[in-house]
Protein backbone atom coordinates (compact mmCIF):
# COMPACT_ATOMS: atom_id res chain seq x y z
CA UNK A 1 116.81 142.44 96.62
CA UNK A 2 114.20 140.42 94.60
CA UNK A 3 110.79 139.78 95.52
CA UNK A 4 111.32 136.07 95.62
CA UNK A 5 114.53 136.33 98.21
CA UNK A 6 112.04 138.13 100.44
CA UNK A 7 108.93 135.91 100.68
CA UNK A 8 108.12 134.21 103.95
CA UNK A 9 106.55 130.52 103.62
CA UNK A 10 104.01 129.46 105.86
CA UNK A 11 103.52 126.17 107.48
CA UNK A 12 100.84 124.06 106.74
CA UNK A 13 100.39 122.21 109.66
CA UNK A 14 100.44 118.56 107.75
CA UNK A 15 103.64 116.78 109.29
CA UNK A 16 105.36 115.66 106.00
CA UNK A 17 103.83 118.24 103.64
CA UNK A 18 106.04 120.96 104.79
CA UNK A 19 109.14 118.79 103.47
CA UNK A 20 107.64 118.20 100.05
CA UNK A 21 107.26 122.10 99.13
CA UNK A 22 110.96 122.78 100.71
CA UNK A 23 109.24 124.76 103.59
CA UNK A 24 106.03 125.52 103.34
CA UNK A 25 103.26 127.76 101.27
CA UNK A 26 104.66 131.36 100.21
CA UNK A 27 102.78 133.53 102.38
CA UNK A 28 99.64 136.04 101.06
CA UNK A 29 98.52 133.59 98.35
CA UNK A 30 95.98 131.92 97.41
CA UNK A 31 95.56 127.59 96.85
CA UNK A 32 93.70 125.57 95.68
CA UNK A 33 93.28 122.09 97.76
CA UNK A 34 91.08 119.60 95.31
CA UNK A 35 89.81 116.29 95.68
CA UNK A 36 87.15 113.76 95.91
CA UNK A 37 84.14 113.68 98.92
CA UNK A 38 86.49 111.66 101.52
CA UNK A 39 89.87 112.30 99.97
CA UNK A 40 91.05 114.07 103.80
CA UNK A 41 90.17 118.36 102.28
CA UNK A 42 88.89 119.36 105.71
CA UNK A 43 91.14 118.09 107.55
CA UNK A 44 94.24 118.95 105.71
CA UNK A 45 92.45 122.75 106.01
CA UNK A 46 91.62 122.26 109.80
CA UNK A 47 95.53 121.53 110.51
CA UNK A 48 96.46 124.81 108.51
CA UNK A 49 93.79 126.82 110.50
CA UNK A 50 95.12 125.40 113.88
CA UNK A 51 98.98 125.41 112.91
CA UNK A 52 98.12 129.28 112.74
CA UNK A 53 96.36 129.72 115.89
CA UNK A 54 99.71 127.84 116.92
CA UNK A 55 101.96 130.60 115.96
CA UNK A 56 99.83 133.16 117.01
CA UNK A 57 98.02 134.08 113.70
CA UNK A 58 94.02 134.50 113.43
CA UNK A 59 92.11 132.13 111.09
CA UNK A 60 88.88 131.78 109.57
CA UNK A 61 87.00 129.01 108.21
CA UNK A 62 84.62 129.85 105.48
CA UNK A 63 81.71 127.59 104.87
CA UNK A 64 78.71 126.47 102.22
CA UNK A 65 79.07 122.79 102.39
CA UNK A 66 78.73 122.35 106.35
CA UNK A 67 77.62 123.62 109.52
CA UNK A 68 79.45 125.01 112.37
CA UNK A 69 78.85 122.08 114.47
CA UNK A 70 79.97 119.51 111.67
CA UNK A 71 83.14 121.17 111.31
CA UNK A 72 82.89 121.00 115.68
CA UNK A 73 82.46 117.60 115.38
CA UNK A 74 84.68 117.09 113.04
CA UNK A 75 87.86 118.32 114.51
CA UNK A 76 86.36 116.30 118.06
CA UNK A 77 86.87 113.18 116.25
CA UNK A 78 90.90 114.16 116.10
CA UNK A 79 90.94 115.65 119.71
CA UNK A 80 91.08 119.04 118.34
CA UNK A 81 89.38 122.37 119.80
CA UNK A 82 88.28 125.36 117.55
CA UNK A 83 88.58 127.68 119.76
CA UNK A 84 90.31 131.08 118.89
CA UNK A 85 89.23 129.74 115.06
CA UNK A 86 86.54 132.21 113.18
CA UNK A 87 84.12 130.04 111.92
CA UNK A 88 81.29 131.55 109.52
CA UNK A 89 78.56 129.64 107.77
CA UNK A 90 77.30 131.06 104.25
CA UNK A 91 73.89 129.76 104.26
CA UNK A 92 72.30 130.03 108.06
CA UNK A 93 69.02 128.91 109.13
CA UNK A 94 67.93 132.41 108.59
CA UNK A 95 69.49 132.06 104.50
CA UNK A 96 67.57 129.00 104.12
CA UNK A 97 64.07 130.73 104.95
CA UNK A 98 63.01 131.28 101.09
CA UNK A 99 61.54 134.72 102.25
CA UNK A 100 64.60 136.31 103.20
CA UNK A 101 65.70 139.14 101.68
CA UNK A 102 69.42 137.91 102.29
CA UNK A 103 69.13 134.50 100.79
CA UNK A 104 72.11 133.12 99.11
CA UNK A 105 69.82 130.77 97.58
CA UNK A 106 67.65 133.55 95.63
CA UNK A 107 68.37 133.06 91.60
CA UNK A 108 71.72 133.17 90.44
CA UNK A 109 72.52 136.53 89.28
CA UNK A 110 71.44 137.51 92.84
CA UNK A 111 73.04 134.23 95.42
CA UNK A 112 76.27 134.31 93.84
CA UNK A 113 76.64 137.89 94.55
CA UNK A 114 75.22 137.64 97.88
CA UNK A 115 77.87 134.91 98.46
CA UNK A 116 80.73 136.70 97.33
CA UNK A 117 79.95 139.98 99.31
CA UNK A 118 79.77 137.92 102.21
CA UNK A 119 82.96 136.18 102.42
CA UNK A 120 84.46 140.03 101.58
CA UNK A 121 82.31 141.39 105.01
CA UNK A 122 83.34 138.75 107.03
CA UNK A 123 86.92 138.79 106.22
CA UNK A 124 86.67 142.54 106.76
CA UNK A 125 85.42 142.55 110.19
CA UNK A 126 87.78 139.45 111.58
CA UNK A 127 91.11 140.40 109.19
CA UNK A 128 92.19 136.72 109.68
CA UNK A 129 95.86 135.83 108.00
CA UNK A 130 94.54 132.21 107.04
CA UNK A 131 91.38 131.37 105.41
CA UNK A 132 89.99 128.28 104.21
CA UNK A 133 86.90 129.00 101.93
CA UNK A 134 85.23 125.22 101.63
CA UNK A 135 84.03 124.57 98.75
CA UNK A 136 84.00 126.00 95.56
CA UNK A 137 81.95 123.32 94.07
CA UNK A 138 78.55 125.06 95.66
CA UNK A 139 80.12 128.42 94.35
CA UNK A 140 80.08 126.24 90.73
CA UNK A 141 76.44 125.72 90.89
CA UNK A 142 75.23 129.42 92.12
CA UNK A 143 77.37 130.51 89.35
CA UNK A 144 75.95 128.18 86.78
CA UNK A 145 78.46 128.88 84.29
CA UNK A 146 81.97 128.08 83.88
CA UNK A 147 82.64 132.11 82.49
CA UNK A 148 80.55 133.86 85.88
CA UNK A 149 82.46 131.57 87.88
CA UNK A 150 85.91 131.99 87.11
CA UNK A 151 85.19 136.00 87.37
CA UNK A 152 83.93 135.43 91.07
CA UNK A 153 86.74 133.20 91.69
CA UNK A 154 89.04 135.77 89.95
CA UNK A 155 87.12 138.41 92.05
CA UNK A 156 87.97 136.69 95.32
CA UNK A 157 91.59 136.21 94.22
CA UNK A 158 92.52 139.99 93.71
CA UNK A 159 90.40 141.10 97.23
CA UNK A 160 92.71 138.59 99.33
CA UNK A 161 95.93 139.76 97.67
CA UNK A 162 95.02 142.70 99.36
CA UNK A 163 94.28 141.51 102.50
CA UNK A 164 98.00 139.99 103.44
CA UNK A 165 95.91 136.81 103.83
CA UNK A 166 97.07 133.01 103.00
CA UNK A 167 93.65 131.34 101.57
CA UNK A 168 92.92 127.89 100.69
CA UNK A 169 90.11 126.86 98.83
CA UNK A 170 88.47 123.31 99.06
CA UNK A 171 87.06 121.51 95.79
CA UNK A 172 85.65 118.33 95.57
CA UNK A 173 85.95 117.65 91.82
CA UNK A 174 82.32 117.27 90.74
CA UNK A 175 82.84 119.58 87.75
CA UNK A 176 81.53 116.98 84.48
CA UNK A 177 85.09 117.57 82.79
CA UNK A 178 87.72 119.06 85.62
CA UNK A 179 87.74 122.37 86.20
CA UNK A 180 91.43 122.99 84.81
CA UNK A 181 90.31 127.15 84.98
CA UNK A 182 91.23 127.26 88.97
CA UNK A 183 94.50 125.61 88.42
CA UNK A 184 95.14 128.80 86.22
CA UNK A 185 93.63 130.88 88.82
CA UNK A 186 95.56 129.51 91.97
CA UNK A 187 99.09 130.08 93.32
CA UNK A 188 99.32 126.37 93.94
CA UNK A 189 97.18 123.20 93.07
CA UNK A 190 97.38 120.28 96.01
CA UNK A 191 95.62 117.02 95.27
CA UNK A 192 94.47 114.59 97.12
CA UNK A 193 93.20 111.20 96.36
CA UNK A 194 91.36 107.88 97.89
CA UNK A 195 92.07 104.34 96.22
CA UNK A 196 89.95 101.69 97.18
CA UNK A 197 91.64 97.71 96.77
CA UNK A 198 89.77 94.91 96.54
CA UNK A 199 90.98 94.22 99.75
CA UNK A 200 92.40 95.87 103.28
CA UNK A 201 92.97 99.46 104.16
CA UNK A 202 92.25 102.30 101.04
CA UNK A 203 95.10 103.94 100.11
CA UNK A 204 95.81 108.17 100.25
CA UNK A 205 98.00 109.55 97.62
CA UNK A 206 98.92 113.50 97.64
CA UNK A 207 100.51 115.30 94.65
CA UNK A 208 101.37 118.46 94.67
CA UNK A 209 100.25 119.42 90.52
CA UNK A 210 101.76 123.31 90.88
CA UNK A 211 103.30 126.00 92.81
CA UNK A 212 104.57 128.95 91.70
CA UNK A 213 108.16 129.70 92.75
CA UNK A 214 108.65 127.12 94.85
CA UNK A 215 110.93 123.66 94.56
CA UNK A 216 108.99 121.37 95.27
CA UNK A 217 108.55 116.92 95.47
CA UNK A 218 106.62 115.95 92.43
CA UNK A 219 105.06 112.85 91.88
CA UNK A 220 102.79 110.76 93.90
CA UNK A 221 103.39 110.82 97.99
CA UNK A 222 101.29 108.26 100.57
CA UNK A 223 99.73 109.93 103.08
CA UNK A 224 97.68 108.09 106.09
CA UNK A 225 94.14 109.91 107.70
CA UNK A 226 93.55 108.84 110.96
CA UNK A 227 92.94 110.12 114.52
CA UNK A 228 95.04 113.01 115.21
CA UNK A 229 94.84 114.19 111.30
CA UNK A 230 96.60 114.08 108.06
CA UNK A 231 100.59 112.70 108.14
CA UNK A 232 101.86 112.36 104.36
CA UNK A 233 104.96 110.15 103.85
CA UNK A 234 107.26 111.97 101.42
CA UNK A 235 108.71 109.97 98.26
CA UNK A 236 111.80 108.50 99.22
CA UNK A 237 114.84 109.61 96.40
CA UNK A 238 117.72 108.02 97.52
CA UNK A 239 119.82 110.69 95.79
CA UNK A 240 118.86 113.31 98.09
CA UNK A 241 120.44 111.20 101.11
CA UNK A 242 124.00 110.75 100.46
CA UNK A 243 126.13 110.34 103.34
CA UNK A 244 129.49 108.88 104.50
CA UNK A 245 130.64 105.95 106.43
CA UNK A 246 133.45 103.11 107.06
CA UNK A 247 133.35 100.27 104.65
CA UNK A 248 133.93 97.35 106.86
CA UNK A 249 133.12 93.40 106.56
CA UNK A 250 131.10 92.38 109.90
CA UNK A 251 130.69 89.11 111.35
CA UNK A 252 127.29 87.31 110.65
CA UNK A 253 127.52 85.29 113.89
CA UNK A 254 128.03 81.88 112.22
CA UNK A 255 131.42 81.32 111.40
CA UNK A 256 130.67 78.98 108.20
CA UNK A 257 127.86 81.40 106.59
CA UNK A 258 130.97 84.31 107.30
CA UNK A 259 133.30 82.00 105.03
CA UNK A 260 130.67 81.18 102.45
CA UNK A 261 130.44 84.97 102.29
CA UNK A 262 134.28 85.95 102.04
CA UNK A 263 134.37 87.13 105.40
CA UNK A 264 130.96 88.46 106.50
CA UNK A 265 128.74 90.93 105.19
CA UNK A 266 129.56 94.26 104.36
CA UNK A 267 128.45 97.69 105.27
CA UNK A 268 126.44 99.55 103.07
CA UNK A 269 125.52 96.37 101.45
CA UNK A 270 122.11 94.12 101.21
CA UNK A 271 122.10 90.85 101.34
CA UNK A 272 119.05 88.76 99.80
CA UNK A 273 118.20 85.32 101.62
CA UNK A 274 116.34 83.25 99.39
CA UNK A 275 114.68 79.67 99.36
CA UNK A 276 111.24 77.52 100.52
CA UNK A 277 109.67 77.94 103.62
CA UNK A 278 110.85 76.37 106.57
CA UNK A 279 114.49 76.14 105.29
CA UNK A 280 115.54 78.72 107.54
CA UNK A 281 116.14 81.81 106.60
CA UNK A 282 114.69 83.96 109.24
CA UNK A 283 116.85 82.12 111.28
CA UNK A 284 119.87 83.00 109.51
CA UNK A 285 118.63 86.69 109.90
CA UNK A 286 118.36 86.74 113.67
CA UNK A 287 121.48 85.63 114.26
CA UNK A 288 123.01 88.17 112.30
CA UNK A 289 120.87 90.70 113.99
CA UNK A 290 121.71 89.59 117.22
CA UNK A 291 125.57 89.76 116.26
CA UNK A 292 124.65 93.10 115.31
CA UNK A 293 123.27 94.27 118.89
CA UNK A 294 126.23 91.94 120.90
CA UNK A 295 128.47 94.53 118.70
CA UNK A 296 126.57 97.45 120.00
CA UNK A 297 124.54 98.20 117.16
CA UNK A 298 120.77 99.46 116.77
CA UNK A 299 118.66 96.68 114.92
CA UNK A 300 115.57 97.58 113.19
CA UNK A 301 113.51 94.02 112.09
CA UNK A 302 110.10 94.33 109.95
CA UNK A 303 108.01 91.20 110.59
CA UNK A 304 105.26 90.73 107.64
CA UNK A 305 104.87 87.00 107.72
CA UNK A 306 104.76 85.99 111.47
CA UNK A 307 103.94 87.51 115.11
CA UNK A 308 106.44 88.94 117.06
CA UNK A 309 105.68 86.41 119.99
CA UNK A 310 106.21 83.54 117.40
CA UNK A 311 109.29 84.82 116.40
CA UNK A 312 110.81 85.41 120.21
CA UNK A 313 109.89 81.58 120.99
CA UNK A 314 111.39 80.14 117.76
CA UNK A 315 114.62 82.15 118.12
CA UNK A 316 115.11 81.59 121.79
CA UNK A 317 114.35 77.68 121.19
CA UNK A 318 117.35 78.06 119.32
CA UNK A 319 120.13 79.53 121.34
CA UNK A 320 119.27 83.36 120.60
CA UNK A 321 117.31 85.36 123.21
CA UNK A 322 116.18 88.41 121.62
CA UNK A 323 113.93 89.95 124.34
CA UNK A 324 116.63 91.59 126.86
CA UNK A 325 117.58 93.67 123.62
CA UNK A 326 113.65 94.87 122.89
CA UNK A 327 113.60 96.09 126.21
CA UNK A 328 116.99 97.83 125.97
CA UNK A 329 115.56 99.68 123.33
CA UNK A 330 118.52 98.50 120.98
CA UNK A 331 116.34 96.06 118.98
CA UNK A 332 113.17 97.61 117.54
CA UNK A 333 110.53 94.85 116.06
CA UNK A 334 107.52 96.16 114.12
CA UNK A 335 104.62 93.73 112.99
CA UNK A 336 103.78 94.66 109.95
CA UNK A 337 100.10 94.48 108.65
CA UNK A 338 100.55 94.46 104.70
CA UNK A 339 97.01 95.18 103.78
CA UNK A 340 97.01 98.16 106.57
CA UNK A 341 100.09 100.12 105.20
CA UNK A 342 101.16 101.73 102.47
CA UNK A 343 104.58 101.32 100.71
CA UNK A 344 105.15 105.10 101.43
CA UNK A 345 104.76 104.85 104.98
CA UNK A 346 106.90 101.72 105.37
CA UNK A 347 109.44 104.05 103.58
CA UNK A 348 109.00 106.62 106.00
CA UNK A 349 109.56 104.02 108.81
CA UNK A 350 112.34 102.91 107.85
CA UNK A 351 114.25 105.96 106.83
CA UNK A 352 112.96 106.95 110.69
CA UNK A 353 115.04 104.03 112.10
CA UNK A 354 118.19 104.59 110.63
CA UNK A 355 117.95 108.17 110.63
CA UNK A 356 116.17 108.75 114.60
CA UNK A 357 117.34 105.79 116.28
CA UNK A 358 120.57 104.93 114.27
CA UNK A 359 119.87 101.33 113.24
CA UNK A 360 122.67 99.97 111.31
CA UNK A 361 121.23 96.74 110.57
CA UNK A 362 117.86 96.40 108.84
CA UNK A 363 115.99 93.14 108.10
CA UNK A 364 112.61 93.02 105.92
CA UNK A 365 111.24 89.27 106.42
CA UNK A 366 109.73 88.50 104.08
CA UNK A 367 109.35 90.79 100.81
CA UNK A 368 106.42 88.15 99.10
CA UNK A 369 104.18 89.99 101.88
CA UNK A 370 105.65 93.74 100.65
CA UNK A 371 104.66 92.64 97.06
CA UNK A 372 101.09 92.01 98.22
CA UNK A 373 100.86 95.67 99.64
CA UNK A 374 101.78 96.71 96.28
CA UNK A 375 99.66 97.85 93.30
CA UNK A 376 102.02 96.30 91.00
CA UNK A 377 105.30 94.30 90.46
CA UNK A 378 106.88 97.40 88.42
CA UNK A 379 106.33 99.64 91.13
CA UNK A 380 107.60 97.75 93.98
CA UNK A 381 111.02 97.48 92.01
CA UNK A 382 110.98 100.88 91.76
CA UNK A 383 110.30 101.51 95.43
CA UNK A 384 112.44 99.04 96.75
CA UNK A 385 115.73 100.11 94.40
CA UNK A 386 115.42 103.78 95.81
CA UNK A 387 115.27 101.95 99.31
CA UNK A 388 118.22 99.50 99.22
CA UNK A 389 120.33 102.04 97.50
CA UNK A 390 119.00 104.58 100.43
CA UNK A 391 120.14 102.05 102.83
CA UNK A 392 123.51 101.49 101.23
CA UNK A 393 124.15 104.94 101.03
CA UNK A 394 123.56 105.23 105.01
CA UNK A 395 126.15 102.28 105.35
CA UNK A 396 123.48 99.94 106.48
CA UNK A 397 123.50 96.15 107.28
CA UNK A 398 120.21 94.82 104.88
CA UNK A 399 119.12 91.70 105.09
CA UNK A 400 115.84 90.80 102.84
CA UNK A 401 114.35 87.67 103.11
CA UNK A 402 112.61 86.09 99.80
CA UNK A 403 110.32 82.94 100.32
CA UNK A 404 110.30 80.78 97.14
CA UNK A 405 107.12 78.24 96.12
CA UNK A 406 108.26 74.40 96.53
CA UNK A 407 110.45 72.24 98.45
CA UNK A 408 112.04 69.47 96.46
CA UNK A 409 112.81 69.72 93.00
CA UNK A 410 111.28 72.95 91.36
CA UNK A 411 111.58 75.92 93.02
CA UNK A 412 110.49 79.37 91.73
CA UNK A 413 109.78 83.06 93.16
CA UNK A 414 107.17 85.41 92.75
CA UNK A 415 110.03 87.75 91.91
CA UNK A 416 113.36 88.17 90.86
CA UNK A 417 115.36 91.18 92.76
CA UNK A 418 118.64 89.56 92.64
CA UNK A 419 120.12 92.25 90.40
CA UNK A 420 119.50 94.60 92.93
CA UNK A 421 120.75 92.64 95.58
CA UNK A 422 124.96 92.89 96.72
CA UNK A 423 125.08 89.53 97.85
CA UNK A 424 122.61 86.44 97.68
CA UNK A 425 122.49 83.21 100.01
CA UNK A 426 120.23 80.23 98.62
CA UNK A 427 118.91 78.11 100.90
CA UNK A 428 117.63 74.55 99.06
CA UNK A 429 116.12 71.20 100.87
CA UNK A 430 117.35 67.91 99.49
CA UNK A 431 116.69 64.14 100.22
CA UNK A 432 119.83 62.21 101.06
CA UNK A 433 119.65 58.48 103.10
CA UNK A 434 115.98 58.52 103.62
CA UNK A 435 116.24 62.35 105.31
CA UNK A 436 115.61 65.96 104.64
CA UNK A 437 118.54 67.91 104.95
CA UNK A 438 119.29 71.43 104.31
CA UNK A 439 121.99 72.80 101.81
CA UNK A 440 123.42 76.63 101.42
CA UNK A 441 125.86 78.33 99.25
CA UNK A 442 126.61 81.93 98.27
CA UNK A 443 125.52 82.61 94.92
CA UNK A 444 126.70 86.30 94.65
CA UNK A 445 128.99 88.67 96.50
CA UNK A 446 129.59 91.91 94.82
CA UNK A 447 132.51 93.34 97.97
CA UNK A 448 133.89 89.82 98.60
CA UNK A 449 135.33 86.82 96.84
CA UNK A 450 132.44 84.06 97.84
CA UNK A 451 133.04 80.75 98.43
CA UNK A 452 131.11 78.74 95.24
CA UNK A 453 130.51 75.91 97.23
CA UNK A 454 127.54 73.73 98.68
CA UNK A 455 127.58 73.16 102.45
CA UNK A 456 124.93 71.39 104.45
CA UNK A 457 123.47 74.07 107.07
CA UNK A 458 121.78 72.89 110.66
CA UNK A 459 119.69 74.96 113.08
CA UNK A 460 120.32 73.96 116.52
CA UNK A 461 120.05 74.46 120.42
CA UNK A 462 123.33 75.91 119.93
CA UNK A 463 122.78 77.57 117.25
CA UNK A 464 123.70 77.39 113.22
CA UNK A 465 125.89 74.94 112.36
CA UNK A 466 127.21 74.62 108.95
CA UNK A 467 129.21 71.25 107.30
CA UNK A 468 132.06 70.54 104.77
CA UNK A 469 131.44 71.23 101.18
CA UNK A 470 129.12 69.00 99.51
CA UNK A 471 131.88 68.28 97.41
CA UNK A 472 130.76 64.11 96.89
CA UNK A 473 127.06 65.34 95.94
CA UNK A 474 125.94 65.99 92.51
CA UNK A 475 122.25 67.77 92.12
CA UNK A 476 121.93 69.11 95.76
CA UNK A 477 120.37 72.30 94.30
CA UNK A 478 117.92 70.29 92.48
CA UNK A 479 116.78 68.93 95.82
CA UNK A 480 117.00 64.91 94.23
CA UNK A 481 121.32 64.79 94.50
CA UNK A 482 123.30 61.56 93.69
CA UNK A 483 125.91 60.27 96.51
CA UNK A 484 129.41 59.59 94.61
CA UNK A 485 131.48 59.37 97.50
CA UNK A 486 132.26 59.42 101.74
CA UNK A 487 132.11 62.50 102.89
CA UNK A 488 129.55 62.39 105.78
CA UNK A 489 126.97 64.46 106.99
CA UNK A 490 126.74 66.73 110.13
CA UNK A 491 126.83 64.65 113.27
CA UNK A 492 128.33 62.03 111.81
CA UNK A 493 131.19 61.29 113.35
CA UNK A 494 133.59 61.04 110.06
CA UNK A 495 132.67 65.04 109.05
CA UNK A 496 133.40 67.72 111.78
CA UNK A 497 131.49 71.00 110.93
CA UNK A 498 133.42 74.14 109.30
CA UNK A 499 133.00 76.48 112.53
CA UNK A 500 133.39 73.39 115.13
């Protein structure tokens, strides 16, 4: 049997990061972890050191950059103990005193070797199976040259691959040109990285640059740092999801927007809901949710654009109670904070509701506020393809809502994701007899033949009521129509509504 069929993989502690390297870190080698002051090293290391003492396996903690009662501190501020953790500082009080025969900090050809023979003693004497050796950028400057470096790093490497020990070895990148010799060195190169926007939360990317014989996620991953540690959000790749379900057409609740869509929508299918604000499009969305959960069905609903109390009032106002299905459990609502959360982690959410708590329908209101948590148009296009076609593949219910800038007349969108959307319901206001009224039509259907015709749509007590075909109109869409004949309005008493 081949060495490669018989190596173990360790965990690394890091919800998330375990997935991206298909199982963990191959046991008995040595990585290197590398990233700016802040980037989230030490505590990525601290979760590998305590996911051992988990599973029974001794660690140790190896330290020139802080003292034992920082890293104490440290792991406080996540609730975390270090007890039954080896912790073992460098450069003591007694290092620092400059007449010390032991000093570390003596000149170079004599601290660097003073260094290096004292991570060897103290792995000796505690035989740990996980070490974290933090940080290699103090090693960089007792070394003093890039050449007496790399053979002390080189050193280090070929005593622990004796010593049936998994290291890790923190660097915070303040080498003038990147020090591409460790990524040579190491058995695996994990990077992390801190973005700072002009505005709300800084973003955490993770990208695992190598790792020898494993499959592993490339690319760029989001990863959040906060209380209770390090969770990174693994790039969604809708390919790697496929599943199997019923095609079926299901019932949006309002018989009229069901025959403007050929019978409904259909599963494994998104649906984009487009026009001004105001014209009542979330609207349309709750009641196909709530059609959803009178059918049984789990309902997941992302809320960028308004509070969830807001939301409950408006849509119970109008003939659809959502709050007995929150507290069933059936209809999960999450207020989404744009600026707070990254596009990974709304991935992650997501795939989490369909795939945990077996939502069927999904509905993102609105996606102008997931642009704004992007860094880019391109890449939300990206992300959100691999997400719909994730979603279809799952035989999900998606409804996306898509506000659009003006009222009457022009209208225009800060994007244009109709080609990735199945079906597409525009939603216009238009001035006829001194009033604003509200028009709809179905402008795509890719599973159904649509109806191509303009209806006038109402939001009322009893819910959505939608009229006869606009059919003596010309213009509606343009918001300033012409009136060429006698077909009447809703509530008039000559025109009787197309699900009366």
């Amino acid at each position: 049997m081949s060495e490669a069929k018989v190596e173990s993989r360790v965990s690394t502690g890091v919800p998330g990061l375990d997935d991206i390297l298909g199982g963990g870190l191959t046991r008995d080698r040595i990585y290197l972890v590398e990233g700016t002051p802040g980037s989230g090293k030490t505590t990525l290391a601290l979760q590998f050191l305590l996911k051992g003492r988990e599973l029974g396996e001794s660690g140790l903690y190896i330290t020139l950059s802080e003292t034992e009662p920082e890293l104490k501190a440290a792991a406080a501020s996540h609730g975390w103990s270090l007890d039954g953790i080896d912790l073992f500082e460098l450069v003591s009080e007694e290092g620092l005193d400059p007449d010390s025969e032991q000093s570390v900090l003596h000149p170079s050809d004599v601290e660097l070797g003073e260094t290096t023979r004292g991570v060897m003693k103290q792995v000796e004497e505690t035989k740990p199976l996980r070490v974290v050796f933090d940080s290699l950028s103090e090693m960089r400057l007792l070394a003093q040259n890039p050449l007496r470096h790399r053979r002390q790093i080189l050193a280090l490497k070929h005593f622990f691959a004796t010593r049936r020990c998994t290291v890790l070895l923190l660097d915070d990148q303040t080498a003038e040109d990147g020090d591409l010799q460790l990524h040579s060195i190491a058995h695996g190169v994990i990077s992390l990285r801190r973005m700072t926007q002009e505005y709300g939360a800084q973003r955490r990317q993770l990208e695992v640059v190598k790792m020898r014989g494993i499959k592993f996620r490339g690319g760029f991953h989001d990863f959040s740092l906060d209380t209770g540690g390090i969770q990174v959000f693994e790039r969604l790749v809708a390919a790697d999801h496929p599943a199997t379900f019923a095609q079926e057409i299901v019932s949006t609740g309002a018989p009229g927007i069901d025959a403007l869509m050929g019978g409904g929508l259909t599963r494994g299918t998104n649906t984009l809901i487009s026009g001004p604000s105001g014209v009542g499009k979330t609207t349309t969305s709750v009641r196909c949710a709530l059609t959803a959960l009178e059918r049984g069905e789990t309902v997941a609903y992302y809320l960028f654009d308004e509070g969830l109390t807001t939301l409950l009032t408006r849509s119970k106002a109008l003939g659809m109670d959502l709050q007995p299905h929150i507290d069933s459990g059936r209809l999960v609502v999450r207020a989404i904070d744009p600026a707070e959360l990254s596009p990974g982690e709304f991935a992650f959410h997501v795939r989490d509701a369909v795939e945990r708590l077996g939502a069927r329908t999904v509905v993102i209101d609105s996606l102008n506020a997931y642009l704004q948590a992007m860094p880019g148009q391109k890449f939300l296009l990206l992300q959100m393809h691999e997400l719909l076609t994730y979603l279809n593949q799952q035989g999900v219910v998606t409804l996306l809502i898509l506000g659009q800038h003006g009222f009457i007349g022009e209208v225009r969108s800060d994007i244009d994701l109709s080609y990735l959307s199945d079906g597409i319901l525009l939603f216009r206001f238009f001035e006829a007899a001194g009033s604003v009224l509200t028009a709809v039509s179905a402008v795509k259907s890719r599973t159904a033949e649509h109806e191509k015709t303009i209806r006038e749509i109402r939001l009322t007590g009893h819910g959505i009521e939608v009229g006869q075909a606009l059919t003596d109109f010309q213009g509606v869409m343009s918001g300033l129509p012409s009136y060429q004949g006698k077909i009447g309005m809703l509530g008039e008493e000559n025109n009787r509504p197309a699900d009366a």
